[in-house]
C-alpha atoms as a PDB file:
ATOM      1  CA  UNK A   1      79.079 -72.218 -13.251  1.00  0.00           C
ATOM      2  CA  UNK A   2      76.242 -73.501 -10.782  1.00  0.00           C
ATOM      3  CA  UNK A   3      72.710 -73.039 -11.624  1.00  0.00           C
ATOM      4  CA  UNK A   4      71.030 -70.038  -9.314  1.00  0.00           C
ATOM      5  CA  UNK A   5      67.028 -69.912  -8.355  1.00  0.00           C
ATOM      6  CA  UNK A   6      67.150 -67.211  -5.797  1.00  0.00           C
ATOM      7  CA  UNK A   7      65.146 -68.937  -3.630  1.00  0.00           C
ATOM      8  CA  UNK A   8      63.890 -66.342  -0.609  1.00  0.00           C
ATOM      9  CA  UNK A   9      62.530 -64.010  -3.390  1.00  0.00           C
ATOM     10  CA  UNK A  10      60.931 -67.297  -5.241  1.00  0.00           C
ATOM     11  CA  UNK A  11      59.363 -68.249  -1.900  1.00  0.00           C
ATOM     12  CA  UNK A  12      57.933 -64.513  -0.730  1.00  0.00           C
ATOM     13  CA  UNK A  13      56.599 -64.339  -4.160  1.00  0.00           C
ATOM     14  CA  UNK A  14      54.733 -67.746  -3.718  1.00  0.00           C
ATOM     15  CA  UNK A  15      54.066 -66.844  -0.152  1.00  0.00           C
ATOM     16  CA  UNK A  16      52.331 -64.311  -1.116  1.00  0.00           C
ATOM     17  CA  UNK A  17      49.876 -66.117  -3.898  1.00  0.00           C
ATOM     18  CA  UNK A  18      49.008 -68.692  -1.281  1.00  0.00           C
ATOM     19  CA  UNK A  19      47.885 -66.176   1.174  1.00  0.00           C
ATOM     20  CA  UNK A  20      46.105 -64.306  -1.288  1.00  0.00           C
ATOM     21  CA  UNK A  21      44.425 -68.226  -2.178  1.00  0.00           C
ATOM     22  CA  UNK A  22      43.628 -68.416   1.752  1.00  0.00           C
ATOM     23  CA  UNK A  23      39.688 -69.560   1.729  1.00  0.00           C
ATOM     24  CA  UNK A  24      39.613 -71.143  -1.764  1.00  0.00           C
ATOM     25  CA  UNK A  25      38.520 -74.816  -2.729  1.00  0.00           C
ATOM     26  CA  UNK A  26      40.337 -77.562  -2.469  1.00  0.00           C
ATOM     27  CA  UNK A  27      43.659 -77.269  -5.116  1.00  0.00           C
ATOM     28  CA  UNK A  28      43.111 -73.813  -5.588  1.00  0.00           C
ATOM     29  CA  UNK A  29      44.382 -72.336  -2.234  1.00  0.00           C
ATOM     30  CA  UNK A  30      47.182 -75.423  -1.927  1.00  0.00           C
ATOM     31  CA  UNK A  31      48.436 -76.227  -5.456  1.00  0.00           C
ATOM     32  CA  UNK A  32      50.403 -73.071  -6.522  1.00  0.00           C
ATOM     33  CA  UNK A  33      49.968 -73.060  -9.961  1.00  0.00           C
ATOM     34  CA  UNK A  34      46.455 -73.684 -10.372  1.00  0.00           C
ATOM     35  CA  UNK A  35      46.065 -71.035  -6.689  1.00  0.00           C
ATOM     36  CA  UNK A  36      47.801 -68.606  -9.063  1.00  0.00           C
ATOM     37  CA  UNK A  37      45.724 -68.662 -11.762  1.00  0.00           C
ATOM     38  CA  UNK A  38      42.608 -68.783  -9.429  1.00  0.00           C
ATOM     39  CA  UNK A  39      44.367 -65.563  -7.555  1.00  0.00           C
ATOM     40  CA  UNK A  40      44.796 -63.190 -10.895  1.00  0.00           C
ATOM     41  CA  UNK A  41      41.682 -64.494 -12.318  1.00  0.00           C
ATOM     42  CA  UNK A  42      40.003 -63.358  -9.052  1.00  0.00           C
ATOM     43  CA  UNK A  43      42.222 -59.980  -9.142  1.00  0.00           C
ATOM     44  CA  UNK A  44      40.382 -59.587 -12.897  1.00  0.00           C
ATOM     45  CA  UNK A  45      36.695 -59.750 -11.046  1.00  0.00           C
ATOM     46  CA  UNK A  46      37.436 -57.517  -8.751  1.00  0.00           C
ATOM     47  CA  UNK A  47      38.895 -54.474 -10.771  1.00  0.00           C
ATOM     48  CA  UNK A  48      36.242 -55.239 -13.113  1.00  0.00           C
ATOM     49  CA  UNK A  49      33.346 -55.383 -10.635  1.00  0.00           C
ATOM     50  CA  UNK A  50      34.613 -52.312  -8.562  1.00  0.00           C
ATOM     51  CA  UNK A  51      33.487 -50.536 -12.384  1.00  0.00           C
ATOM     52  CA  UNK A  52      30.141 -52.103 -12.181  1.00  0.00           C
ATOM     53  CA  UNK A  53      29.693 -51.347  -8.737  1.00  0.00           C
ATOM     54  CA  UNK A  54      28.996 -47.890  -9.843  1.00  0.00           C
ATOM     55  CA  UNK A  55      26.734 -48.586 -12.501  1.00  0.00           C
ATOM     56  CA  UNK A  56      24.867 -51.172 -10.107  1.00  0.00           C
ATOM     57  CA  UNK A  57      24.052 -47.985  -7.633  1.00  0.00           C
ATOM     58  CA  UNK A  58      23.554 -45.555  -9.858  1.00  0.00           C
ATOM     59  CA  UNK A  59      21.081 -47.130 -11.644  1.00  0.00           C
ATOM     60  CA  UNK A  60      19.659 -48.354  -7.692  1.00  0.00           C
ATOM     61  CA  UNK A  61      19.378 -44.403  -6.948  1.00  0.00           C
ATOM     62  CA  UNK A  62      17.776 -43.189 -10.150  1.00  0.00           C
ATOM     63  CA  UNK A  63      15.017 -46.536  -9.432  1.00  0.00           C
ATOM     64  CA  UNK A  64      14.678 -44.804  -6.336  1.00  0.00           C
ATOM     65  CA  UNK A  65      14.287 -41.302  -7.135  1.00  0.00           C
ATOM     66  CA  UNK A  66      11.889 -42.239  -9.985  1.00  0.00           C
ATOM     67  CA  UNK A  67       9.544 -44.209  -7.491  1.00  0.00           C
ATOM     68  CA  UNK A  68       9.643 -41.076  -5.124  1.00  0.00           C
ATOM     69  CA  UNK A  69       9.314 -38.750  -7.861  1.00  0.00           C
ATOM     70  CA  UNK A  70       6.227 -40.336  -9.052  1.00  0.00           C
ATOM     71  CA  UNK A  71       4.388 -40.387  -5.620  1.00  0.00           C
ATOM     72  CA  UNK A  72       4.937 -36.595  -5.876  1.00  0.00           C
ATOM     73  CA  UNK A  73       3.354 -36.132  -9.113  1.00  0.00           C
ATOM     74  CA  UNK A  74       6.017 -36.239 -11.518  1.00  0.00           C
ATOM     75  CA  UNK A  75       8.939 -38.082 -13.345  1.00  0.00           C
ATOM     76  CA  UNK A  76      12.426 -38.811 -12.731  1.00  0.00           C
ATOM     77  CA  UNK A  77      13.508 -37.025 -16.172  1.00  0.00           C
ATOM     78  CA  UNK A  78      11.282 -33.941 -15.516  1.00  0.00           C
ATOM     79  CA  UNK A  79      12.469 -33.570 -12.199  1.00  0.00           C
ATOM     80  CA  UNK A  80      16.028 -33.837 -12.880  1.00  0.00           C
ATOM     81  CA  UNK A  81      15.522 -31.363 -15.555  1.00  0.00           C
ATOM     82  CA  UNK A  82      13.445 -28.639 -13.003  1.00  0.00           C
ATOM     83  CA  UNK A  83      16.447 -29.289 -11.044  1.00  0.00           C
ATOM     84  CA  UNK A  84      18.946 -28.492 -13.236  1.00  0.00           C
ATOM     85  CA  UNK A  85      16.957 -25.903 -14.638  1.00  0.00           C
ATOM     86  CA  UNK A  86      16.878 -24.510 -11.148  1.00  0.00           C
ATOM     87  CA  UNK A  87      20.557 -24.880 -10.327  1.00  0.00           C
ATOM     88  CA  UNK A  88      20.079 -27.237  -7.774  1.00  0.00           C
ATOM     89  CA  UNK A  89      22.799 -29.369  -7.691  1.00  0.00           C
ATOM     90  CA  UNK A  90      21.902 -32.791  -5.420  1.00  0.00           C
ATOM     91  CA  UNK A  91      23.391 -36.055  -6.527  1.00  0.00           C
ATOM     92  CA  UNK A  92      21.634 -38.899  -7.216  1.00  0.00           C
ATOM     93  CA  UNK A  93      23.025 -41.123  -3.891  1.00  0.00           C
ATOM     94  CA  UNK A  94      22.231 -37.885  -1.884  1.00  0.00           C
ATOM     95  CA  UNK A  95      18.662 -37.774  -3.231  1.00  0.00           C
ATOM     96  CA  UNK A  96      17.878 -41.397  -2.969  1.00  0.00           C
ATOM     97  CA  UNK A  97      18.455 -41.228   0.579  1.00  0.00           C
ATOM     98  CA  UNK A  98      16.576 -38.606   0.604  1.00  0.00           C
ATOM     99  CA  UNK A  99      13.235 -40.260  -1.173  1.00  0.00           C
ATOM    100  CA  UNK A 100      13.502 -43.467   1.373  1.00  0.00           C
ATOM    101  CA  UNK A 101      14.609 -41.706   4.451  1.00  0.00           C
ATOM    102  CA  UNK A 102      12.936 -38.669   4.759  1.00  0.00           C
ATOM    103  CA  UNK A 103       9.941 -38.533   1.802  1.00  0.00           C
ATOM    104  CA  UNK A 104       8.868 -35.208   3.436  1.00  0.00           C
ATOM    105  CA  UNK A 105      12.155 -33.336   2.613  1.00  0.00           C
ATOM    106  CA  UNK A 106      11.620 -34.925  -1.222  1.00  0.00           C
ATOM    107  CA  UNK A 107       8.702 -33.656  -1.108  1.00  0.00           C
ATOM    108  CA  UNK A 108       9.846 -30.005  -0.547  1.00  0.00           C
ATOM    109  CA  UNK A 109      12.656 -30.374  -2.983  1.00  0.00           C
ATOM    110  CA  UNK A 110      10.250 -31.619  -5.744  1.00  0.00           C
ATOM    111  CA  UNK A 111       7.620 -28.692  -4.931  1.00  0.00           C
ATOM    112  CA  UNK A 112      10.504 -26.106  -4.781  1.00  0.00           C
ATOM    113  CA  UNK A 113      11.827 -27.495  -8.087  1.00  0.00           C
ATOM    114  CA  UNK A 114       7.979 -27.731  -9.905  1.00  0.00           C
ATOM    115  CA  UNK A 115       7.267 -23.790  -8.474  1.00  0.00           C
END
């Protein structure tokens, strides 16, 4: 019996890790084997970094609100707690923006929070 390789699905698959490898260095976007392990290690980053992403801003806003918190006489903790306390409910990116972009309407929400 002759030997098979089912070569158009072979070739779309590799197709497809070489365009994926478009832009790397050297053997990595034209040797397939080493492009493929470049590709799912690069696949591995990016789920993983799409996670720390959130942490990364998070912890940006709360910087942020701390900073603008303390201009206004207090602290990031106590005004998160006035604020809960309150039943204010503002996220953190909302808030942030808030602190750099328009200090006076931080201002009001920290005075409204602190009455």
């Amino acid at each position: 019996m002759p030997r098979t390789n089912n070569a158009p699905a072979s070739r779309r698959r590799r197709k497809k890790v070489m365009k994926l490898a478009k832009g790397y260095w050297g053997s990595r976007s034209k040797v397939y084997t080493v492009a493929k392990h470049s590709v799912e290690k690069g696949l591995q980053y990016a789920y993983r970094d799409r996670k720390a992403k959130k942490r990364t801003f998070r912890r940006l806003w709360i910087v942020r609100i701390n900073a603008a918190a303390r201009i206004n006489g207090t602290t990031y903790s106590k005004l998160i707690n006035a604020m809960n306390q309150k039943g204010l409910e503002i996220n953190r990116k909302v808030l942030a923006g808030l602190a750099v972009e328009n200090p006076q309407a931080f201002a009001e929400i920290v005075k409204f929070v602190s009455a």
